[in-house]
C-alpha atoms as a PDB file:
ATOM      1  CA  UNK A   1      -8.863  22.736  13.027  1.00  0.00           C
ATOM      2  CA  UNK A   2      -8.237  20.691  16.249  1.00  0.00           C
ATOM      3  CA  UNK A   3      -5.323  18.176  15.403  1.00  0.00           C
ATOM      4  CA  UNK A   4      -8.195  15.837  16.782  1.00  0.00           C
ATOM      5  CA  UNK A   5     -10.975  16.964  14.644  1.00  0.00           C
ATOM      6  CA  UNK A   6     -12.475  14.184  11.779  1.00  0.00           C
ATOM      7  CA  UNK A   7     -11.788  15.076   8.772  1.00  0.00           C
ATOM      8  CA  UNK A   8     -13.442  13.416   5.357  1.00  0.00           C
ATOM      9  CA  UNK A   9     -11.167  13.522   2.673  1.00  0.00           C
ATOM     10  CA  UNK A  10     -13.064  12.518  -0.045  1.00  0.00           C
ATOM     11  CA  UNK A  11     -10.669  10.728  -2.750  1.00  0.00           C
ATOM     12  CA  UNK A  12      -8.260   9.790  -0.036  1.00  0.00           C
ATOM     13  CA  UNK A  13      -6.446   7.403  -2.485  1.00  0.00           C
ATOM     14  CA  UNK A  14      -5.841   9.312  -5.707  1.00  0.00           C
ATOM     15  CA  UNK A  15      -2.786  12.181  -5.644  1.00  0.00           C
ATOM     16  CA  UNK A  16      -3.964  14.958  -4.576  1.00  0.00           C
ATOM     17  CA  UNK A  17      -5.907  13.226  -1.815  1.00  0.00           C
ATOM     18  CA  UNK A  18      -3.378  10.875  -0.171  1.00  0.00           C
ATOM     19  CA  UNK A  19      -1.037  13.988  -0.055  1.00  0.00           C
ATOM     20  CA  UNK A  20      -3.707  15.997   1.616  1.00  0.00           C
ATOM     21  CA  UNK A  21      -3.839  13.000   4.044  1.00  0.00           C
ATOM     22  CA  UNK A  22       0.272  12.612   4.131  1.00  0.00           C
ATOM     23  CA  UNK A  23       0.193  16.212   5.214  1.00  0.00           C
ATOM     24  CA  UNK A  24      -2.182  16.080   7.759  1.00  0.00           C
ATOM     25  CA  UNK A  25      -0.834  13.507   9.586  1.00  0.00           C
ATOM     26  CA  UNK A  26       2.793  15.084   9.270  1.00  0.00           C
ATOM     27  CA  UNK A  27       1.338  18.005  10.828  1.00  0.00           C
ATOM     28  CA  UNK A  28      -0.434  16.041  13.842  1.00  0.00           C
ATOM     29  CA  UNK A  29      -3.949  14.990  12.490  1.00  0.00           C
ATOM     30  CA  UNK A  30      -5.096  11.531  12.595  1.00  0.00           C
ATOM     31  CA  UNK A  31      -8.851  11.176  13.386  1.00  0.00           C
ATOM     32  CA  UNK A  32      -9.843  10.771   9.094  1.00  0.00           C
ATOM     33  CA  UNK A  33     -13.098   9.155   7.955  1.00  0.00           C
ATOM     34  CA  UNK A  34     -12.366   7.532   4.314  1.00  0.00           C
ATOM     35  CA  UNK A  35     -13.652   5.198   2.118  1.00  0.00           C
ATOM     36  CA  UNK A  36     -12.640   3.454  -1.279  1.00  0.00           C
ATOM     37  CA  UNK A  37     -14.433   4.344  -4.456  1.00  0.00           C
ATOM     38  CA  UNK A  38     -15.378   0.556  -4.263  1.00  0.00           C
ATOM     39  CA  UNK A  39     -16.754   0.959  -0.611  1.00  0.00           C
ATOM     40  CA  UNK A  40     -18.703   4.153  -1.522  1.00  0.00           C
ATOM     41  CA  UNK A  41     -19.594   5.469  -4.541  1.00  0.00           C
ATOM     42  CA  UNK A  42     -20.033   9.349  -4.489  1.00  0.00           C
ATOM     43  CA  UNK A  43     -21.927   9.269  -7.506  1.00  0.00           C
ATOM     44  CA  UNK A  44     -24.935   6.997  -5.393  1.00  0.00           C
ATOM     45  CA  UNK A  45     -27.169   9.835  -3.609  1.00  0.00           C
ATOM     46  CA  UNK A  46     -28.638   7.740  -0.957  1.00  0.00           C
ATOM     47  CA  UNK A  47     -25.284   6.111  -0.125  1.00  0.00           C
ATOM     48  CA  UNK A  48     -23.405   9.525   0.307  1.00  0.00           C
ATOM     49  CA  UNK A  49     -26.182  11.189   2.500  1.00  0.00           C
ATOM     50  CA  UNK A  50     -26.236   7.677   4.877  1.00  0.00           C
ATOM     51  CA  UNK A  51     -22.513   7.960   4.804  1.00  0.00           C
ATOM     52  CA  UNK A  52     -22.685  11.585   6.300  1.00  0.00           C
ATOM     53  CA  UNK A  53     -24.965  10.726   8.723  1.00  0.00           C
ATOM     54  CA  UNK A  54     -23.618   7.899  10.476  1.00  0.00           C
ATOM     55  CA  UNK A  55     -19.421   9.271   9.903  1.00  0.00           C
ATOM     56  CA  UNK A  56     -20.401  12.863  10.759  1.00  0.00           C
ATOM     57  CA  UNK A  57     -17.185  14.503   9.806  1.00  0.00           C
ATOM     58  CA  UNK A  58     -16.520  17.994  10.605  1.00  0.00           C
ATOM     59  CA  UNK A  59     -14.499  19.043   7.827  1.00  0.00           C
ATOM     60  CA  UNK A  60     -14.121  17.668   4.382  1.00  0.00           C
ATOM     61  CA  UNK A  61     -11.754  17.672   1.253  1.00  0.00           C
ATOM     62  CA  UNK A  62     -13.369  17.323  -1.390  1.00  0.00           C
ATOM     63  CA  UNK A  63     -10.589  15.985  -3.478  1.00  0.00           C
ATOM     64  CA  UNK A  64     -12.294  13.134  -5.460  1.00  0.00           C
ATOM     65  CA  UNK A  65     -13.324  13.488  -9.355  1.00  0.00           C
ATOM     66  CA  UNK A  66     -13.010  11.802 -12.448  1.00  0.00           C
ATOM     67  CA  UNK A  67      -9.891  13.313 -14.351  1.00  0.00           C
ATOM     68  CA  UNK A  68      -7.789  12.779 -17.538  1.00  0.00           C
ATOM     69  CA  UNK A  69      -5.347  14.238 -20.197  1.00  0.00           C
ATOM     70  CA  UNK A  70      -6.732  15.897 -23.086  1.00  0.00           C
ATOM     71  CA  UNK A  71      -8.145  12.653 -25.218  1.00  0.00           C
ATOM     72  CA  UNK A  72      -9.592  11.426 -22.467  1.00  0.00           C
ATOM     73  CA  UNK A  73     -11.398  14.488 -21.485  1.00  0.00           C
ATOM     74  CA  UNK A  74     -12.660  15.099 -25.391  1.00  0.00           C
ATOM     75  CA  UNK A  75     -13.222  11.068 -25.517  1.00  0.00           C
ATOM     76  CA  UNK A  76     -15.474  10.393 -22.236  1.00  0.00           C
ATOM     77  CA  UNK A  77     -17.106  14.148 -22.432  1.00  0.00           C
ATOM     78  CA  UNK A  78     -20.500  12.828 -20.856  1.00  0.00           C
ATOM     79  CA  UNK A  79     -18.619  10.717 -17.912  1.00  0.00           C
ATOM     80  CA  UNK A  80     -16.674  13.583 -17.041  1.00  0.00           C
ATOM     81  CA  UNK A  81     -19.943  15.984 -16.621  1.00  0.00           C
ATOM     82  CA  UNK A  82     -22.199  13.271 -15.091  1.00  0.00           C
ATOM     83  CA  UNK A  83     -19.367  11.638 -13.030  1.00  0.00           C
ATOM     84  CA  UNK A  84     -18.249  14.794 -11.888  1.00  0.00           C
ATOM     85  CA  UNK A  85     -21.724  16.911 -11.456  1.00  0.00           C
ATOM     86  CA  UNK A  86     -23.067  14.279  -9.375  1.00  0.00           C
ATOM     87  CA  UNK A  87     -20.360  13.017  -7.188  1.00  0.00           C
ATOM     88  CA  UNK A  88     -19.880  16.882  -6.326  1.00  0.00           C
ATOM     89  CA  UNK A  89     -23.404  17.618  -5.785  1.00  0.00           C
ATOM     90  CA  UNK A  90     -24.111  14.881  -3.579  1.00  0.00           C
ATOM     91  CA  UNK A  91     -20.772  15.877  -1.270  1.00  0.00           C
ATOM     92  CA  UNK A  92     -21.569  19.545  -0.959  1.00  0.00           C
ATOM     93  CA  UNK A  93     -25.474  18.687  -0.076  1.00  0.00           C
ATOM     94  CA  UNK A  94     -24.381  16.024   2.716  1.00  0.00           C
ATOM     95  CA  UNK A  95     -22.045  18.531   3.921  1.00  0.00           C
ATOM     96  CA  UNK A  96     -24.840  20.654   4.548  1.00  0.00           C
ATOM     97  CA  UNK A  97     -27.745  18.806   5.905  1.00  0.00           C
ATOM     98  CA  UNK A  98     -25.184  16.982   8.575  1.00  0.00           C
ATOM     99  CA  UNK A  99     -23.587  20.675   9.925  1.00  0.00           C
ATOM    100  CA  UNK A 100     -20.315  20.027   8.672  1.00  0.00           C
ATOM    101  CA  UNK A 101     -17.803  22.910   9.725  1.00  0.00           C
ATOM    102  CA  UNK A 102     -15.843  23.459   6.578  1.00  0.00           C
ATOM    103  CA  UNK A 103     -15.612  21.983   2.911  1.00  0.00           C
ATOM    104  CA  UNK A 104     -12.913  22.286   0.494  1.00  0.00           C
ATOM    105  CA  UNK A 105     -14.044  22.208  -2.961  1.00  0.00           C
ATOM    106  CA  UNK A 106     -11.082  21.411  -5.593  1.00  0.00           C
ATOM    107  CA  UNK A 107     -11.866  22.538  -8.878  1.00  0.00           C
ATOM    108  CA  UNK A 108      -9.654  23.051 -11.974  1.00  0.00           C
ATOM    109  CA  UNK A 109      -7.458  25.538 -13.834  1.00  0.00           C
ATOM    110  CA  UNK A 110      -9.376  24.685 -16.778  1.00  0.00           C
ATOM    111  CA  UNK A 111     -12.245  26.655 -15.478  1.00  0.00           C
ATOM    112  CA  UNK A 112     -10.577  29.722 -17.152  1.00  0.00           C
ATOM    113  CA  UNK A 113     -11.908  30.972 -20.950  1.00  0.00           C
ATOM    114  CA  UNK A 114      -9.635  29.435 -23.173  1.00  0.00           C
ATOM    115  CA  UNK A 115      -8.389  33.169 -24.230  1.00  0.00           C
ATOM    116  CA  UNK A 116      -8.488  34.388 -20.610  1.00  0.00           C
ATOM    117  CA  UNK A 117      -6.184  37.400 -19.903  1.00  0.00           C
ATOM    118  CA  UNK A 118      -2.938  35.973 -18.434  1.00  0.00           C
ATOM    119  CA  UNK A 119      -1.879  35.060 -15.683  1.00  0.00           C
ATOM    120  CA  UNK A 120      -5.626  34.111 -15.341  1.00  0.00           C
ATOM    121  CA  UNK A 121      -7.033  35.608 -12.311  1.00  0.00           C
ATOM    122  CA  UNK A 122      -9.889  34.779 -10.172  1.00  0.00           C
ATOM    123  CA  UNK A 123     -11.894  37.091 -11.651  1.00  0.00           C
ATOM    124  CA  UNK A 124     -11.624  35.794 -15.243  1.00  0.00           C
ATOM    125  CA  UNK A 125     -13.989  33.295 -14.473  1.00  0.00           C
ATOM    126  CA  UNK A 126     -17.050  33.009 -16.859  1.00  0.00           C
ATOM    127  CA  UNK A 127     -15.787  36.295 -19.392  1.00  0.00           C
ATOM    128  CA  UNK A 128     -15.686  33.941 -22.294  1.00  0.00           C
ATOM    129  CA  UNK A 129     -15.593  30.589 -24.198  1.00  0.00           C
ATOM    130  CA  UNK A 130     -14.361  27.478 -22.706  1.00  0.00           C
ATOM    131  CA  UNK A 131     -11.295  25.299 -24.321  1.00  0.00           C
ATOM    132  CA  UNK A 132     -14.080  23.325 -26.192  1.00  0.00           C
ATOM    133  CA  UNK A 133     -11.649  19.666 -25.279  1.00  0.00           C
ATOM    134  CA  UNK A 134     -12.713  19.802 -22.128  1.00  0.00           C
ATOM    135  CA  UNK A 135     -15.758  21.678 -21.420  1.00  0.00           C
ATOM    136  CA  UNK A 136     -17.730  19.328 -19.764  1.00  0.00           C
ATOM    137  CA  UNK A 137     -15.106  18.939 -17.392  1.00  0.00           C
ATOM    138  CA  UNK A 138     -14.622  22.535 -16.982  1.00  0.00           C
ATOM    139  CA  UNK A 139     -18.250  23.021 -16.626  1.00  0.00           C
ATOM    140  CA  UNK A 140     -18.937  20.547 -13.487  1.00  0.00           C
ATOM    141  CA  UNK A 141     -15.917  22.324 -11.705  1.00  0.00           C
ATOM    142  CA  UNK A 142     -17.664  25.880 -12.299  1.00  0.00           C
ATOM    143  CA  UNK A 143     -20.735  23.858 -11.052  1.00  0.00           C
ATOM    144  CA  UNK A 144     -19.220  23.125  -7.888  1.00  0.00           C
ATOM    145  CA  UNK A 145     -17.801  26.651  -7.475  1.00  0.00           C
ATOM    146  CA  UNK A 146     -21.103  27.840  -7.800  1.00  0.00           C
ATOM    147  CA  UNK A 147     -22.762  25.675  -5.516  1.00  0.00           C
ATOM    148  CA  UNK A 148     -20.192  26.387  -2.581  1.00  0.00           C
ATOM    149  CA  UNK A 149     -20.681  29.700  -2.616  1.00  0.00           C
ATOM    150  CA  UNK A 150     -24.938  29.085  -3.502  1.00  0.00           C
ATOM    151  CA  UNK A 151     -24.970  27.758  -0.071  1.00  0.00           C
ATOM    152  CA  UNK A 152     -22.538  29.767   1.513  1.00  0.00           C
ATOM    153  CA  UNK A 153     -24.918  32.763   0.780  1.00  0.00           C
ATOM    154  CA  UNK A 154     -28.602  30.670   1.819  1.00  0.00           C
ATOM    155  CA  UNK A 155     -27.280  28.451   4.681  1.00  0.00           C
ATOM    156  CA  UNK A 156     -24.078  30.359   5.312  1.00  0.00           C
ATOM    157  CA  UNK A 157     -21.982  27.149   5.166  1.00  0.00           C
ATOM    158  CA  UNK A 158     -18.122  27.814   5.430  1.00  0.00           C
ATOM    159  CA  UNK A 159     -17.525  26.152   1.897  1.00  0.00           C
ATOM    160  CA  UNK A 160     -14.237  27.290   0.092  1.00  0.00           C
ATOM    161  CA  UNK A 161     -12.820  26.234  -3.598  1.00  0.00           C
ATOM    162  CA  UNK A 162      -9.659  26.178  -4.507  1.00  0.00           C
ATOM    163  CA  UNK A 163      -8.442  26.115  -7.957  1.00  0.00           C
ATOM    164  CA  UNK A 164      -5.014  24.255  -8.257  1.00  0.00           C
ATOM    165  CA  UNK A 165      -2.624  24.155 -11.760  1.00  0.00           C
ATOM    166  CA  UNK A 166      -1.519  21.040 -13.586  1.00  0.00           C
ATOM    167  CA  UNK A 167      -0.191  18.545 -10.513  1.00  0.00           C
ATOM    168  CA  UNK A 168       1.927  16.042 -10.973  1.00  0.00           C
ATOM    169  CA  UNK A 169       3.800  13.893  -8.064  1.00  0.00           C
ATOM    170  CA  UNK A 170       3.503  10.625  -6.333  1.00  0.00           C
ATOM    171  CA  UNK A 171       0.156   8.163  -7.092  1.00  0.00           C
ATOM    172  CA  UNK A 172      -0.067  10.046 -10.092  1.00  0.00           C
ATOM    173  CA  UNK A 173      -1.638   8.589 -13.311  1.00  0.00           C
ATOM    174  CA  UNK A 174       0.848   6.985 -15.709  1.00  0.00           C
ATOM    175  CA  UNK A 175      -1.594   5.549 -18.621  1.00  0.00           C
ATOM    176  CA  UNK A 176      -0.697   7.036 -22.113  1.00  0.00           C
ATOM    177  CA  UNK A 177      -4.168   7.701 -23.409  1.00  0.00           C
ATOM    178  CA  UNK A 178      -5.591   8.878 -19.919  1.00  0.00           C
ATOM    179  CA  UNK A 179      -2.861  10.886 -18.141  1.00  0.00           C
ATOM    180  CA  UNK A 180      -1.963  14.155 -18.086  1.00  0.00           C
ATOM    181  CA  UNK A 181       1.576  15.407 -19.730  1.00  0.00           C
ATOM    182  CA  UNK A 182       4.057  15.345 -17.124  1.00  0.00           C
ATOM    183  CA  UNK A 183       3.691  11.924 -16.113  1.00  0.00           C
ATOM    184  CA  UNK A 184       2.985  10.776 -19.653  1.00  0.00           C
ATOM    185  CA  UNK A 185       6.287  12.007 -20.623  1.00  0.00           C
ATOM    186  CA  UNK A 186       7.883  10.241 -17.474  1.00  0.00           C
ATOM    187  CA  UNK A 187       6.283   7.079 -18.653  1.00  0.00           C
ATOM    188  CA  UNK A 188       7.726   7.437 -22.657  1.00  0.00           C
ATOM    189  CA  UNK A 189      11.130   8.348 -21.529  1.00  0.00           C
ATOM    190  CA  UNK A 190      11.867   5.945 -18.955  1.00  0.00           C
ATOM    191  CA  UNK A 191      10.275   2.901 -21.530  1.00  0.00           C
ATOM    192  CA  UNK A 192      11.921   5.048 -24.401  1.00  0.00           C
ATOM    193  CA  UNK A 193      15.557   4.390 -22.737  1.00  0.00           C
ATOM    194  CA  UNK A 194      15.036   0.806 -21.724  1.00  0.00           C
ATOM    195  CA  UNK A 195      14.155   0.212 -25.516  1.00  0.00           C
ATOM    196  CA  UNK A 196      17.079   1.983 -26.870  1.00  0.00           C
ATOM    197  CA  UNK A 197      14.454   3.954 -29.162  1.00  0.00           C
ATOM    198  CA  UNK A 198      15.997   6.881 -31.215  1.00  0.00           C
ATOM    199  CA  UNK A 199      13.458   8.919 -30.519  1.00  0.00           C
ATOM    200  CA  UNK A 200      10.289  10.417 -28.427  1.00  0.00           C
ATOM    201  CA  UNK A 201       7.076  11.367 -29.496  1.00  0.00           C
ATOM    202  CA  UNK A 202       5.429  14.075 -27.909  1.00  0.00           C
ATOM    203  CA  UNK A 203       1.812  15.199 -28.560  1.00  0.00           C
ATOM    204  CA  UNK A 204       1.272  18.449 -30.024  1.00  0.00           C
ATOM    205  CA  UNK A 205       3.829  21.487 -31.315  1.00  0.00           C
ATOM    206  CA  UNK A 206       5.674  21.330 -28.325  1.00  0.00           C
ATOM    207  CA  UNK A 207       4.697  25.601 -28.482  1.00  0.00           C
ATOM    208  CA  UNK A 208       2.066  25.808 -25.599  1.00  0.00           C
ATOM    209  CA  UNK A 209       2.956  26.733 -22.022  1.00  0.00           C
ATOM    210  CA  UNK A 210       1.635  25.171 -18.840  1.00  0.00           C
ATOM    211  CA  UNK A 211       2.321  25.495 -15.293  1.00  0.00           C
ATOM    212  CA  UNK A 212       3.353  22.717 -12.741  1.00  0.00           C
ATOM    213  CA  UNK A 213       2.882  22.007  -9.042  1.00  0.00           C
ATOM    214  CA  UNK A 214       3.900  18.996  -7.156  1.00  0.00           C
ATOM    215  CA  UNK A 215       0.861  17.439  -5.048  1.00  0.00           C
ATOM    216  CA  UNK A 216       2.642  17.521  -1.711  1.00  0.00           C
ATOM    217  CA  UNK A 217       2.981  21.640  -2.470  1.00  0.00           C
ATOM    218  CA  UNK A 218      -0.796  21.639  -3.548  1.00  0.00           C
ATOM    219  CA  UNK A 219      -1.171  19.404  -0.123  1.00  0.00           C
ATOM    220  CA  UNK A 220       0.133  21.812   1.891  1.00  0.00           C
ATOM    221  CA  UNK A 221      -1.552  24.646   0.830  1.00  0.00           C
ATOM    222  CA  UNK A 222      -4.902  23.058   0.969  1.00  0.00           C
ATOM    223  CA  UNK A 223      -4.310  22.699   4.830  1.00  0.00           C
ATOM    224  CA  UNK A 224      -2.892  26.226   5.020  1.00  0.00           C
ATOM    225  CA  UNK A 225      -5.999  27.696   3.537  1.00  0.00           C
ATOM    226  CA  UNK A 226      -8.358  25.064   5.470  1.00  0.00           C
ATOM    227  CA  UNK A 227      -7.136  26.795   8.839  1.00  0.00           C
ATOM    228  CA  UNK A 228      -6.527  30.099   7.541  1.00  0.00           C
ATOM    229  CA  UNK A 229      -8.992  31.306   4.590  1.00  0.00           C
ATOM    230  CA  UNK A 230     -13.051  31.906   5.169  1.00  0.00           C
ATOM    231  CA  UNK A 231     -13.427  33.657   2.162  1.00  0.00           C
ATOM    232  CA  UNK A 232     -16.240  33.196  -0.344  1.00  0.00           C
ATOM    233  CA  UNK A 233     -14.332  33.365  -3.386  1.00  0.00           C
ATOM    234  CA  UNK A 234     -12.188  30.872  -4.983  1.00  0.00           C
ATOM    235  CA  UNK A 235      -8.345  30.728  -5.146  1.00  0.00           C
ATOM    236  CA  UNK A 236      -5.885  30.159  -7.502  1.00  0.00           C
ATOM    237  CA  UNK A 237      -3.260  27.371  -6.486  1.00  0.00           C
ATOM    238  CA  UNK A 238       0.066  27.380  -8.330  1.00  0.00           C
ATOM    239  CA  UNK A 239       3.419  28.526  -8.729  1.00  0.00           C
ATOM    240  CA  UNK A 240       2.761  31.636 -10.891  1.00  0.00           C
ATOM    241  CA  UNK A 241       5.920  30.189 -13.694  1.00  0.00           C
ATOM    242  CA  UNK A 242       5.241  28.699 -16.464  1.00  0.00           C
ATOM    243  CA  UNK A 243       7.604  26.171 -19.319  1.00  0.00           C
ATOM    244  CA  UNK A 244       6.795  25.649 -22.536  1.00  0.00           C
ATOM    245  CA  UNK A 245       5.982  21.600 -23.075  1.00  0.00           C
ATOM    246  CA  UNK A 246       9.311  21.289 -25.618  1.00  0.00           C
ATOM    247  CA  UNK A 247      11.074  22.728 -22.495  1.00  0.00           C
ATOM    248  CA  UNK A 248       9.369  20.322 -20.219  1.00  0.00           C
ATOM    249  CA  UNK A 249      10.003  17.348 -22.289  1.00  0.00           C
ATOM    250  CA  UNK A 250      13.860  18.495 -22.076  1.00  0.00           C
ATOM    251  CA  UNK A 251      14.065  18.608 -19.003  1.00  0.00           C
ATOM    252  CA  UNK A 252      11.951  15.491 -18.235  1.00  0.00           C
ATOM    253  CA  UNK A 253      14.502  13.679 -20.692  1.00  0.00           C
ATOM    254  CA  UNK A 254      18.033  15.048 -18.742  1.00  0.00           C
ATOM    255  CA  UNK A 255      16.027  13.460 -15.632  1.00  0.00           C
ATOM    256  CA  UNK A 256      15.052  10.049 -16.756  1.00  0.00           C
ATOM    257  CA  UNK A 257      18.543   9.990 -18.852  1.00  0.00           C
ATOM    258  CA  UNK A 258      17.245   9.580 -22.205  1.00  0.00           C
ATOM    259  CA  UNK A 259      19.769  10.359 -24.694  1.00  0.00           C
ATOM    260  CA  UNK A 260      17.384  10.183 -27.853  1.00  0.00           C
ATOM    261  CA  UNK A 261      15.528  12.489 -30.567  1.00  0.00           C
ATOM    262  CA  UNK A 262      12.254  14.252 -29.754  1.00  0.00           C
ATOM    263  CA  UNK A 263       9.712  13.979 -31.723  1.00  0.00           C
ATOM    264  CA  UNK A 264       6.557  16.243 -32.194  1.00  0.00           C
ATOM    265  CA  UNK A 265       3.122  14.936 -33.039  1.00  0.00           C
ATOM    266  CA  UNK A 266       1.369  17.750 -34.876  1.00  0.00           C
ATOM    267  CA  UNK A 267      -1.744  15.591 -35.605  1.00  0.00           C
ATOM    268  CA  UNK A 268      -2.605  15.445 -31.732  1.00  0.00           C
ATOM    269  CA  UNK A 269      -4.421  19.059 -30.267  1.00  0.00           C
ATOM    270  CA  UNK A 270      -2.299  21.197 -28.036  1.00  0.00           C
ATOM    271  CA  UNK A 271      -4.935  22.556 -26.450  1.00  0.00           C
ATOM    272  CA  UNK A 272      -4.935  26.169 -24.967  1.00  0.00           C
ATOM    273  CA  UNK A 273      -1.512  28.021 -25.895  1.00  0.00           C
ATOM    274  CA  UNK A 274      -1.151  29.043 -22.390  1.00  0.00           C
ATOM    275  CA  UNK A 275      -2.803  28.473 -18.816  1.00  0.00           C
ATOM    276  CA  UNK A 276      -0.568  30.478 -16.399  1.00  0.00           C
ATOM    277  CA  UNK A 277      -2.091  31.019 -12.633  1.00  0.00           C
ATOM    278  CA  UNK A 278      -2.688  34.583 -10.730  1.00  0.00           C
ATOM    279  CA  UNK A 279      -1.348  33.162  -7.190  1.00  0.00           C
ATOM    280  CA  UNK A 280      -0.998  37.461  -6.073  1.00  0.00           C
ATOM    281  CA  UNK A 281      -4.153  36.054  -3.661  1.00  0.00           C
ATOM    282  CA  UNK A 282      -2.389  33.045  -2.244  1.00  0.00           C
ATOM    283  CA  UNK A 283       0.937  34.362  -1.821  1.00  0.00           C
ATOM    284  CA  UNK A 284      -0.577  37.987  -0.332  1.00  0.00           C
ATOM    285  CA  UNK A 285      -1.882  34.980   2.265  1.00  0.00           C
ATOM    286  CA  UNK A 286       1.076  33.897   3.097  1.00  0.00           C
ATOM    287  CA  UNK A 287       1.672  30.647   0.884  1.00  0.00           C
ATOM    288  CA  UNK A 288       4.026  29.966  -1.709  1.00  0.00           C
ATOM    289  CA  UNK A 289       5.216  26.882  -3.317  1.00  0.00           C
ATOM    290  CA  UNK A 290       8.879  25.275  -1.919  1.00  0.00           C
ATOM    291  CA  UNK A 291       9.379  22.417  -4.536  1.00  0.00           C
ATOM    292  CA  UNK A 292      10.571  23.514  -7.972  1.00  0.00           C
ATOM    293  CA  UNK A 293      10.040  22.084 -11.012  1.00  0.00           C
ATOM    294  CA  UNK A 294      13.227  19.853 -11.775  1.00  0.00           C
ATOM    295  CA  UNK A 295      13.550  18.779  -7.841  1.00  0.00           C
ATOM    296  CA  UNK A 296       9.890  17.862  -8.606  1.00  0.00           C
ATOM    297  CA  UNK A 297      10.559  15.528 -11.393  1.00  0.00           C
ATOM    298  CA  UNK A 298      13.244  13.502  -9.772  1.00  0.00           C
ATOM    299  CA  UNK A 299      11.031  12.963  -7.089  1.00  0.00           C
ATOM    300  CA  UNK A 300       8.065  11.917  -9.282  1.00  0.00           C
ATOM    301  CA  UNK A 301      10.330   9.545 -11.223  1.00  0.00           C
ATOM    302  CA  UNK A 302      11.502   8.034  -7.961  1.00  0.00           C
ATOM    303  CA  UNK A 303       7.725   7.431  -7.225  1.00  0.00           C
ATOM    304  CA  UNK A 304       7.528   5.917 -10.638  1.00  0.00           C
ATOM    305  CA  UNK A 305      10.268   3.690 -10.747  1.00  0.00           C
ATOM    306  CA  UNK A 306       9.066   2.059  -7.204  1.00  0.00           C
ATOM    307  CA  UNK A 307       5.524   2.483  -8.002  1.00  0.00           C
ATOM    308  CA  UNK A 308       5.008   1.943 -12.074  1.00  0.00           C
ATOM    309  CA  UNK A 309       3.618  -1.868 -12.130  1.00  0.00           C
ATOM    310  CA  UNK A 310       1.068  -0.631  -9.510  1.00  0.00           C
ATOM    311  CA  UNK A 311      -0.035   2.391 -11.428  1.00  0.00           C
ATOM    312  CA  UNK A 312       0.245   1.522 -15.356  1.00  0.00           C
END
């Protein structure tokens, strides 16, 4: 890629996509294309393809998708596959029918059989059953997998997917009943402290494991790979560690300064036991993650404690 090149990035606002942008223009890029979910809605066919043809970008991220925590995703199971299926669909095809040079699909590690071998590798994909809370989800990201490399192989597009871990970082998704873990524990703590409340409640046995990557590490190795990898298969994005969520919500606590109880909410679903990422791929590339987890935190707390009235 040509630092002048114009680049699409496709959910330019949310947090993997406004790192994606950060980065770029750290590294010397600064002819982007974008547009607000209000100014174009990928899910609209006719508006996407007129989009394409009047921006003509020459590469795209396709970073945009409707995403939640667990309840959401087993709540809004229809949104998720329509939402998702479509705005995809209509991305990929307008990537193709305006000669866009490369595409970036990002998918999901929840692609993976819930009792996938692990670390799940690439090549786990489709041996088994889905975790059934959020299959419909998982299913429009295997969608999109399948149609980059669909027209890779008839119309030899240079369309890649990545697969990235749980993210967390800054513009990040702080609602309790929509959000992911990480920054749903940020959120409890820091109101948990302000109260003086005894104690936290966190969802679930507090058993299962999960792995974390900050978005400006998932940033950077999106542009790595978008000037480096041609390949037609997918890749794995992570940090190849894992922490059990008890563990997590420890160490979120000693960051936000909580001095409290925690307390374990066996009544909500923990979801898959573990979902640890294969990264032998990326880091055999070259790439591997700088930001650890605790670093990682801080940093997403800072981002929360400037950003929070914004964002909740």
């Amino acid at each position: 890629m040509k630092e002048n090149a114009k680049i699409y990035i496709a959910g330019h606002r949310g947090m993997v996509g406004s790192a994606i942008l950060k980065t770029l223009e750290l590294q010397g890029f600064h002819n982007f294309v974008t547009r607000t979910s209000s100014e174009l809605d990928l899910r609209n066919q006719q508006a996407v393809f007129d989009f394409f043809e009047r921006e003509k970008p020459e590469y795209v991220f396709l970073a945009a998708a409707k995403v939640g925590g667990i309840v959401a995703n087993n709540t809004y199971r229809a949104e998720f596959i329509y939402d998702n299926i479509c705005l995809q669909s209509n991305v990929i095809h307008a990537a193709y029918m305006n000669n866009v040079k490369k595409l970036m699909f990002l998918g999901s590690s929840c692609i993976y059989p819930k009792m996938a071998p692990q670390p799940m590798s690439e090549d786990s994909l489709l041996t088994g059953m889905l975790e059934p809370t959020n299959e419909p989800y998982a299913v429009a990201k295997i969608a999109g997998i399948k149609m980059c490399e669909a027209y890779r192989d008839q119309y030899n597009c240079n369309f890649i997917s990545v697969m990235p871990t749980n993210l967390y970082g800054s513009n990040d998704n702080y609602d309790l009943q929509n959000s992911h873990v990480l920054p749903a524990m940020i959120r409890k703590f820091h109101e948990a402290k302000l109260e003086g409340k005894e104690k936290v409640e966190i969802w679930g046995t507090g058993a299962p494991k999960r792995e974390f990557l900050h978005a400006d590490d998932m940033a950077d190795a999106c542009v790595f790979l978008m000037k480096t990898y041609d390949g037609k298969g997918f890749l794995n994005i992570g940090t190849g560690e894992d922490i059990s969520i008890k563990d997590l919500a420890l160490l979120v606590k000693k960051v936000v300064g909580f001095s409290g109880a925690l307390h374990f909410d066996i009544s909500k679903p923990d979801g898959t036991l573990r979902k640890l990422m294969n990264v032998d791929h990326l880091h055999n590339l070259g790439w591997k993650h700088t930001i650890e987890l605790e670093t990682g935190i801080a940093m997403a707390y800072e981002d929360f404690l400037a950003n929070r009235v914004r964002k909740m």
